[in-house]
N, C-alpha and C. Protein backbone atom coordinates (compact mmCIF):
# COMPACT_ATOMS: atom_id res chain seq x y z
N UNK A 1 47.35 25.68 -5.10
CA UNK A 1 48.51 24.86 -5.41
C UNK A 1 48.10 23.79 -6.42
N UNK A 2 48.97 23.60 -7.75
CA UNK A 2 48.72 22.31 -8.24
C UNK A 2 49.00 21.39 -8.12
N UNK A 3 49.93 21.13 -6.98
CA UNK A 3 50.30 19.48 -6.50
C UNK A 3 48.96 18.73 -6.29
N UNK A 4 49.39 17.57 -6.12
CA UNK A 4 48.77 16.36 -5.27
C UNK A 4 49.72 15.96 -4.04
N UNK A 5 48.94 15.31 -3.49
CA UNK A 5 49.63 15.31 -2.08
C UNK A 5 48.77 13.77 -2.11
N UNK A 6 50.18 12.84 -1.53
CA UNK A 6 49.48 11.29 -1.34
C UNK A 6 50.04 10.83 0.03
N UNK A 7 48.91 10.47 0.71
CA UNK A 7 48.74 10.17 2.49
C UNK A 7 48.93 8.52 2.44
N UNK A 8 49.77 8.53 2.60
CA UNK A 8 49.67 6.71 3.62
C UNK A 8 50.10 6.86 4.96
N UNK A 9 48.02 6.14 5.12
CA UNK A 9 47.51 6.41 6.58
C UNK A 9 47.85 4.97 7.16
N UNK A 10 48.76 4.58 8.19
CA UNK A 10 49.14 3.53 8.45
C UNK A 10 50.67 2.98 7.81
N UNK A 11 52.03 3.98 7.49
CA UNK A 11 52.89 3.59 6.86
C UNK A 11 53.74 2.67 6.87
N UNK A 12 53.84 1.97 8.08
CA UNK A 12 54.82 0.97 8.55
C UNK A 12 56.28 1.18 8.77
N UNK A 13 56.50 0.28 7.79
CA UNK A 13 58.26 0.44 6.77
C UNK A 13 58.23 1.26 5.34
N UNK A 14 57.11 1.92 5.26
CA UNK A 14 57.20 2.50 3.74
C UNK A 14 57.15 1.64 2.37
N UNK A 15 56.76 0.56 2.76
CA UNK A 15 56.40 -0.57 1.64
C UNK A 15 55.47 0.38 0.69
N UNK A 16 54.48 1.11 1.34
CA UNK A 16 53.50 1.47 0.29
C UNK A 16 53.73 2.81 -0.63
N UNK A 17 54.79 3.43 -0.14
CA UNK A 17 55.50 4.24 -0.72
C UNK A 17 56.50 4.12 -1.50
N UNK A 18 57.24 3.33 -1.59
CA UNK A 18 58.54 2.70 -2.02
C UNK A 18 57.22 1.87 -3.59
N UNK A 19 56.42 1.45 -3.33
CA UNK A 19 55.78 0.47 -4.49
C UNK A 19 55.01 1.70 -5.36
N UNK A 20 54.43 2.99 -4.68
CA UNK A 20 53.86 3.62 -5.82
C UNK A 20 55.11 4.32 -6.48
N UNK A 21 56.08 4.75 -5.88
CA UNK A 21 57.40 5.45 -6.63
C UNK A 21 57.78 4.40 -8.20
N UNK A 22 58.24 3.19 -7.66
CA UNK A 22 58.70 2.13 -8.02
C UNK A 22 57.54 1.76 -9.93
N UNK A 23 56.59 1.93 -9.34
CA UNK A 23 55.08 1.60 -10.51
C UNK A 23 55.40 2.54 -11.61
N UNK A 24 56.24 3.89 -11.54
CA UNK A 24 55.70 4.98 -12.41
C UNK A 24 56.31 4.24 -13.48
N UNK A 25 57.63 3.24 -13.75
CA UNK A 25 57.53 3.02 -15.32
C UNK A 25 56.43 2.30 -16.27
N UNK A 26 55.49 1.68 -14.94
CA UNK A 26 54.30 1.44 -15.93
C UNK A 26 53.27 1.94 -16.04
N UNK A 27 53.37 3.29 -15.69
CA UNK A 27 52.34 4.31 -16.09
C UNK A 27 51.62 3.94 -14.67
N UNK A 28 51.88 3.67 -13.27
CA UNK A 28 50.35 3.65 -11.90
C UNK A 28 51.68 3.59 -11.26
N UNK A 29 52.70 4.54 -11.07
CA UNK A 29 53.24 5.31 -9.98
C UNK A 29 52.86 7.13 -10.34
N UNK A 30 53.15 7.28 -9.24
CA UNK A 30 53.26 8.92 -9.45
C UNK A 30 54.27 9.61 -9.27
N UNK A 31 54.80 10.77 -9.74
CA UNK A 31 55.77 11.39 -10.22
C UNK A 31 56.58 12.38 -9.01
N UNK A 32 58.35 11.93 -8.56
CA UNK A 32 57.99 12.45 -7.53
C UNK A 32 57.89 14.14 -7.08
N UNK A 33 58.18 15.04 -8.10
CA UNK A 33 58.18 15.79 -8.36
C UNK A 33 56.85 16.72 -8.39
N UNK A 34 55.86 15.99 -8.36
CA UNK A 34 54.38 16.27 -8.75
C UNK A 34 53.68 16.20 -7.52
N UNK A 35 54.29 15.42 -6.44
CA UNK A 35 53.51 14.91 -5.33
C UNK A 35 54.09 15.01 -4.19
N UNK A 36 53.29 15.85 -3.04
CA UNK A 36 53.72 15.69 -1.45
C UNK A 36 53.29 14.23 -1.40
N UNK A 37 54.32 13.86 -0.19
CA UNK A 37 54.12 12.75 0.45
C UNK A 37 53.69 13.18 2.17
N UNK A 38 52.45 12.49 2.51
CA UNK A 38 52.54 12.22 3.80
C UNK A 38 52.23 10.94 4.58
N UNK A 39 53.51 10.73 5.20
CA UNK A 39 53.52 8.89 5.90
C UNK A 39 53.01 9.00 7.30
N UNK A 40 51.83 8.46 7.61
CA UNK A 40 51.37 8.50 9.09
C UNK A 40 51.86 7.28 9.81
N UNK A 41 52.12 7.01 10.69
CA UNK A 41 52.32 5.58 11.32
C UNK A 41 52.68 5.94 12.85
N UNK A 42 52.21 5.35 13.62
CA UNK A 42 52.48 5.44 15.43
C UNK A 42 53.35 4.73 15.70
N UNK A 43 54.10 3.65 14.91
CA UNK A 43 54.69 2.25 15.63
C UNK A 43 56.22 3.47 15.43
N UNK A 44 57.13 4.04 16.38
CA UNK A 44 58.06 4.44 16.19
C UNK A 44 59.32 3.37 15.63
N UNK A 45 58.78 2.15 16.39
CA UNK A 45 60.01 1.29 15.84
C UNK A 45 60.46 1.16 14.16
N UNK A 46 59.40 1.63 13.36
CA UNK A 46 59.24 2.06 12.20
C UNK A 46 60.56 3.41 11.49
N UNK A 47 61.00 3.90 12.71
CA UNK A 47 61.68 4.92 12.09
C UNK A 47 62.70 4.82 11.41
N UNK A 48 63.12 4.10 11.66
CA UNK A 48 64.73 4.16 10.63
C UNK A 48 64.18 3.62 9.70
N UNK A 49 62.95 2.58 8.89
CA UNK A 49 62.95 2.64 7.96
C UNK A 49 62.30 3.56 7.13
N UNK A 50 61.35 4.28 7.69
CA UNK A 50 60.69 5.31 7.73
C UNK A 50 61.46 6.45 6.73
N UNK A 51 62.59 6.85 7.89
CA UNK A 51 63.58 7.78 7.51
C UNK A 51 64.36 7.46 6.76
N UNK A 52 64.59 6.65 6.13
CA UNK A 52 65.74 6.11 5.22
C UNK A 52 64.89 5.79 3.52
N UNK A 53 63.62 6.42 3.71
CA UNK A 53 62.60 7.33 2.77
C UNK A 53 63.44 8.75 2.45
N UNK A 54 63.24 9.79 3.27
CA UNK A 54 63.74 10.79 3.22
C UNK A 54 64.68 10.79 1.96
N UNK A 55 65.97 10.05 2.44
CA UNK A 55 67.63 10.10 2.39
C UNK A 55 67.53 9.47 1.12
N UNK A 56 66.64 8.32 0.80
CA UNK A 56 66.88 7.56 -0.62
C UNK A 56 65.92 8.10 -1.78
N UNK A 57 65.26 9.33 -1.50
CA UNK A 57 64.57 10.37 -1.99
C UNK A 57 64.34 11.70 -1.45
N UNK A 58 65.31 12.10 -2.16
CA UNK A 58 65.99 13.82 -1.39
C UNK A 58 65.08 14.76 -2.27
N UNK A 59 64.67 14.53 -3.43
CA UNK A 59 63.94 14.91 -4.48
C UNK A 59 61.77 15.01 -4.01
N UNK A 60 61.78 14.35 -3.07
CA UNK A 60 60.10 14.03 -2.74
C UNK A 60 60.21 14.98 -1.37
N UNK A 61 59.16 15.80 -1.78
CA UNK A 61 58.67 16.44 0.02
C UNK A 61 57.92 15.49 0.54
N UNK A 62 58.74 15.03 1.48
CA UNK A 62 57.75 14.06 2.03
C UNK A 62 57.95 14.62 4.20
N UNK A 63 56.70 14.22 4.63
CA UNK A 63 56.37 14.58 5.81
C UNK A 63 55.79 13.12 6.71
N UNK A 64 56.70 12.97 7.29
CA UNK A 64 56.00 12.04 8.39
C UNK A 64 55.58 12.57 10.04
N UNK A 65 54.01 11.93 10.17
CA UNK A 65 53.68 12.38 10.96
C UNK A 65 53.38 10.75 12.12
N UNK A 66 53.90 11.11 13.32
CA UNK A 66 53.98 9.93 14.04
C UNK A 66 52.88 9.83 15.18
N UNK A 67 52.16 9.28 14.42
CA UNK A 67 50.81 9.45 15.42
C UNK A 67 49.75 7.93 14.23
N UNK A 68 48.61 7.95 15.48
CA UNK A 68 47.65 7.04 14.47
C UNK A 68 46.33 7.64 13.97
N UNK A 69 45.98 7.09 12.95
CA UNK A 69 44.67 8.02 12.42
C UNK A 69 43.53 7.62 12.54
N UNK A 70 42.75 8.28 13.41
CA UNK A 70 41.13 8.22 14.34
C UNK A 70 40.60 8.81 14.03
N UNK A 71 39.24 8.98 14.75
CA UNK A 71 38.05 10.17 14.47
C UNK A 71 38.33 11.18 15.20
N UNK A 72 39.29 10.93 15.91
CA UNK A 72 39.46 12.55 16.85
C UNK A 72 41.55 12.71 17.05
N UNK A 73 42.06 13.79 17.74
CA UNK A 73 42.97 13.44 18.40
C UNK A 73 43.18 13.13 19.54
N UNK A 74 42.52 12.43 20.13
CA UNK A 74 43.08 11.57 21.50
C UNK A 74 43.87 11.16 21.79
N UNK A 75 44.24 10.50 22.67
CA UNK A 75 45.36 9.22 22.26
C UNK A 75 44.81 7.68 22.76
N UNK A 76 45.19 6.73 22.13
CA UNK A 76 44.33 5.40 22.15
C UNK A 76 45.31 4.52 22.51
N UNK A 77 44.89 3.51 23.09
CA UNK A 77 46.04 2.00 22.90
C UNK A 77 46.02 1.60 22.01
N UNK A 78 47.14 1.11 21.41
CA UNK A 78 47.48 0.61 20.01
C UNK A 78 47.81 -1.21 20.25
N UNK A 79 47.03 -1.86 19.64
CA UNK A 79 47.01 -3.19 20.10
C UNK A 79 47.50 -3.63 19.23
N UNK A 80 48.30 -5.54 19.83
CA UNK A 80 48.94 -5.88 18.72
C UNK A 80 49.20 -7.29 19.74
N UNK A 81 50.11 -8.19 19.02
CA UNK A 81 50.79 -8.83 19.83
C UNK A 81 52.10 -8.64 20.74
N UNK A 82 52.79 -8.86 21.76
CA UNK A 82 53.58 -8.41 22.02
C UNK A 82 54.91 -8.96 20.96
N UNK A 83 54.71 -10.05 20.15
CA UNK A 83 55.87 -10.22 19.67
C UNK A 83 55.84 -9.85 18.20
N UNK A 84 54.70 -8.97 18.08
CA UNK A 84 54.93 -8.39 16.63
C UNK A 84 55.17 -6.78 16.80
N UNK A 85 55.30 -6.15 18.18
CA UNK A 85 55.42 -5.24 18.13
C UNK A 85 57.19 -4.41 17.69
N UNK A 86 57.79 -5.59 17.39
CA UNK A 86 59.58 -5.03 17.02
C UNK A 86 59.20 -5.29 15.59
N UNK A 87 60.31 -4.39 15.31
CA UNK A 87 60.67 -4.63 13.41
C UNK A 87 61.69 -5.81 12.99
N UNK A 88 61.83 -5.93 12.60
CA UNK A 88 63.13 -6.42 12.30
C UNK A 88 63.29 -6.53 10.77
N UNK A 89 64.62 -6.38 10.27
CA UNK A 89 64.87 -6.46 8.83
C UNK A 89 64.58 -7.13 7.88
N UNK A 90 64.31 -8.33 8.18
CA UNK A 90 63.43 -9.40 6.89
C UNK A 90 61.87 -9.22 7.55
N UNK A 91 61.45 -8.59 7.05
CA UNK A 91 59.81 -8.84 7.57
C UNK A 91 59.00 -9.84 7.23
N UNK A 92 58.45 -10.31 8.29
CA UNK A 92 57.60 -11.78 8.23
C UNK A 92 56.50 -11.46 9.04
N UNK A 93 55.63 -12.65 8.81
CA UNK A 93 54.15 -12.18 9.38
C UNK A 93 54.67 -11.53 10.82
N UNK A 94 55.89 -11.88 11.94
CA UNK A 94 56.22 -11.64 12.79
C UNK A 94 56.55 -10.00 13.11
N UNK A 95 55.52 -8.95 12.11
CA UNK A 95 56.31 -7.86 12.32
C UNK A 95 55.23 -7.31 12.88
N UNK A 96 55.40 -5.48 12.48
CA UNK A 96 53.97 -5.07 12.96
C UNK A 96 52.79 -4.48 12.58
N UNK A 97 52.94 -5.24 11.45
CA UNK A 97 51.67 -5.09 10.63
C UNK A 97 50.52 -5.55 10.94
N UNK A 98 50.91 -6.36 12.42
CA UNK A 98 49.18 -6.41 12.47
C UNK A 98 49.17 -5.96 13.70
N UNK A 99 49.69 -4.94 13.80
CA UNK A 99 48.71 -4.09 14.64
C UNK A 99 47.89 -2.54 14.31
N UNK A 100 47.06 -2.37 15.46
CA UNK A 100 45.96 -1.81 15.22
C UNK A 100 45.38 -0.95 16.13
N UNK A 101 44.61 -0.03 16.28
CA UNK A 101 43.89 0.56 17.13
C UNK A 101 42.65 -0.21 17.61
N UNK A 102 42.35 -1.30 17.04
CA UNK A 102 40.89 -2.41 17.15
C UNK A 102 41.71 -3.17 17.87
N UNK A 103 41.29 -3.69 19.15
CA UNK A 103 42.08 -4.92 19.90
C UNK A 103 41.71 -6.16 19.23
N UNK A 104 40.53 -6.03 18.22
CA UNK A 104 39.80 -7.15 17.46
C UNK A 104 40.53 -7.36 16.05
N UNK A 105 41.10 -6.59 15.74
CA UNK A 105 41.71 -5.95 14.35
C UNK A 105 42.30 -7.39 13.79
N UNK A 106 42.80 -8.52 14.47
CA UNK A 106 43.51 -9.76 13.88
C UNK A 106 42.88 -11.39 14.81
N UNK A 107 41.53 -10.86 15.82
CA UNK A 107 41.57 -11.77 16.66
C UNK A 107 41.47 -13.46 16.08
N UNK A 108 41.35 -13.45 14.74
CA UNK A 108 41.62 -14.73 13.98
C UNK A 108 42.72 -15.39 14.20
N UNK A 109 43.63 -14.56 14.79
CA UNK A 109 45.34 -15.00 14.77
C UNK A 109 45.63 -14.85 15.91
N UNK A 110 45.35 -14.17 17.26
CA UNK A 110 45.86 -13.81 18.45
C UNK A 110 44.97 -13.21 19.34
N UNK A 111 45.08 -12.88 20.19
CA UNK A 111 44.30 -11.98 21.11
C UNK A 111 45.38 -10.86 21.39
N UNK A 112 44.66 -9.77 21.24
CA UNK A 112 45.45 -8.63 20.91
C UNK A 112 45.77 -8.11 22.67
N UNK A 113 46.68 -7.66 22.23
CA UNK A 113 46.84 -6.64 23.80
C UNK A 113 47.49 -5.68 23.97
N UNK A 114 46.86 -4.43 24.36
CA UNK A 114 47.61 -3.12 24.33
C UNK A 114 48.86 -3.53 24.15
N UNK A 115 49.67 -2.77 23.26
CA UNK A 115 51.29 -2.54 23.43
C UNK A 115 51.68 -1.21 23.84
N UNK A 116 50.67 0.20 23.40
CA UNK A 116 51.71 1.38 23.86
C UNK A 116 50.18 2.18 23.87
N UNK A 117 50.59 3.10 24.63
CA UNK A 117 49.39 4.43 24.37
C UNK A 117 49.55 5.49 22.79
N UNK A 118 49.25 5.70 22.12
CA UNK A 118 49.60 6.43 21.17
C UNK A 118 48.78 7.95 21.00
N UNK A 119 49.73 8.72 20.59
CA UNK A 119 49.12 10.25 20.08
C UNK A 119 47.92 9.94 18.33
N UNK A 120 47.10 10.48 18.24
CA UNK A 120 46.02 10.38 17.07
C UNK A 120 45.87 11.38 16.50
N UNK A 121 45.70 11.63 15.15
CA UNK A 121 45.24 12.78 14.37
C UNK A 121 44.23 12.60 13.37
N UNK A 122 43.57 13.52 13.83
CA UNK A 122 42.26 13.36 13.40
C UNK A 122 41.91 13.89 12.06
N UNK A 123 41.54 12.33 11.20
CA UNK A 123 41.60 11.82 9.91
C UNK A 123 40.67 13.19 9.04
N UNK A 124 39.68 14.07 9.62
CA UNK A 124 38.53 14.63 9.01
C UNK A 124 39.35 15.90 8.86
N UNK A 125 39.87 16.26 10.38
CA UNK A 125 40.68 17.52 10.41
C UNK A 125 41.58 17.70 9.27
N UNK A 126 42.85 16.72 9.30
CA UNK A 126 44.08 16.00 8.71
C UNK A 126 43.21 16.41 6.87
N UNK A 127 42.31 15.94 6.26
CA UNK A 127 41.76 16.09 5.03
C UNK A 127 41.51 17.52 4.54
N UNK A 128 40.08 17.80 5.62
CA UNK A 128 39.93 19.16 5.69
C UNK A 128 41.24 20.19 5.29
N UNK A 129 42.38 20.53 6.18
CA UNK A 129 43.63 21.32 5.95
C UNK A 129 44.48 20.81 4.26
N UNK A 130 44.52 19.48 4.16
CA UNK A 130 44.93 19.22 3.24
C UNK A 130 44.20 19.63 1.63
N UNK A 131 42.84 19.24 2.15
CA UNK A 131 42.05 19.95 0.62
C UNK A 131 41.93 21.35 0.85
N UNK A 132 42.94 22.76 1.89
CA UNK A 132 42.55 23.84 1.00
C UNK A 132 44.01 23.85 1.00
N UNK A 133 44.92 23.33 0.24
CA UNK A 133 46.28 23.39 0.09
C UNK A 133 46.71 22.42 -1.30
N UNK A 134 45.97 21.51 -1.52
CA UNK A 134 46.44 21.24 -2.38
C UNK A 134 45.15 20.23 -3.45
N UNK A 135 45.71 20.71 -4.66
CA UNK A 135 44.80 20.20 -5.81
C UNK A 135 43.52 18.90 -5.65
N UNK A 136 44.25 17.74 -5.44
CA UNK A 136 43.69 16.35 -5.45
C UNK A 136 44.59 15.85 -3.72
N UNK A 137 43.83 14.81 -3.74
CA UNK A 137 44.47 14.12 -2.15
C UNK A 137 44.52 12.69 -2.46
N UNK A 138 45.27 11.97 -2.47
CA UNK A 138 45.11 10.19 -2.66
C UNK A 138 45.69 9.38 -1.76
């Protein structure tokens, strides 16, 4: 295959997807036509913005996979604060971007504490399948 295929491991709200689309008129987005998308992220509360990817780009194969990305597939506690674990529509440090699979991952700011058990896919596997399918991986 000559695609590329671009993984954001940790997707959130799709901020990081929405900004490489957004870049291509200055030559450091990529084309969407040229490129699978795959959005990983565990926080489900994430979905509607998630999905509202899809719908505002009908034109991008894009694949979200709802799980977090580890050295294995297990499943892990996903730590965070409890009051950053909701979304909400203006995002502020109050969202859930800082959480993590490390209960240490922000302890500068909080002491973390399990919020949910989560499903994992395993980052080596996840590559492996992807590099005999497609050209480049980013």
């Amino acid at each position: 295959m000559n695609k590329q295929v671009i993984v954001d491991m940790g997707a959130n709200i799709g901020n990081g997807f929405r900004r490489l689309i957004k870049e291509k008129p200055r030559g450091l987005g990529y084309e969407v036509t040229n490129s699978d998308w795959i959005l990983i992220e565990p926080n489900t509360h994430c979905k509607p913005h998630l999905e509202s990817i899809i719908r505002d780009y009908p034109s991008c194969n894009i694949k979200i996979i709802w799980k977090a990305v580890s050295i294995n597939s297990s499943s892990k506690e996903f730590y965070g604060h409890p009051d950053t674990w909701y979304i909400t529509d203006n995002i502020t440090p109050n969202s859930s971007q800082s959480n993590s699979l490390k209960s240490s991952h922000n302890k500068q700011y909080y002491k973390s504490e399990p919020v949910i058990t989560v499903k994992c896919i395993d980052v080596i596997d996840l590559l492996s399948d992807l590099s005999k399918k497609y050209k480049s991986i980013i």
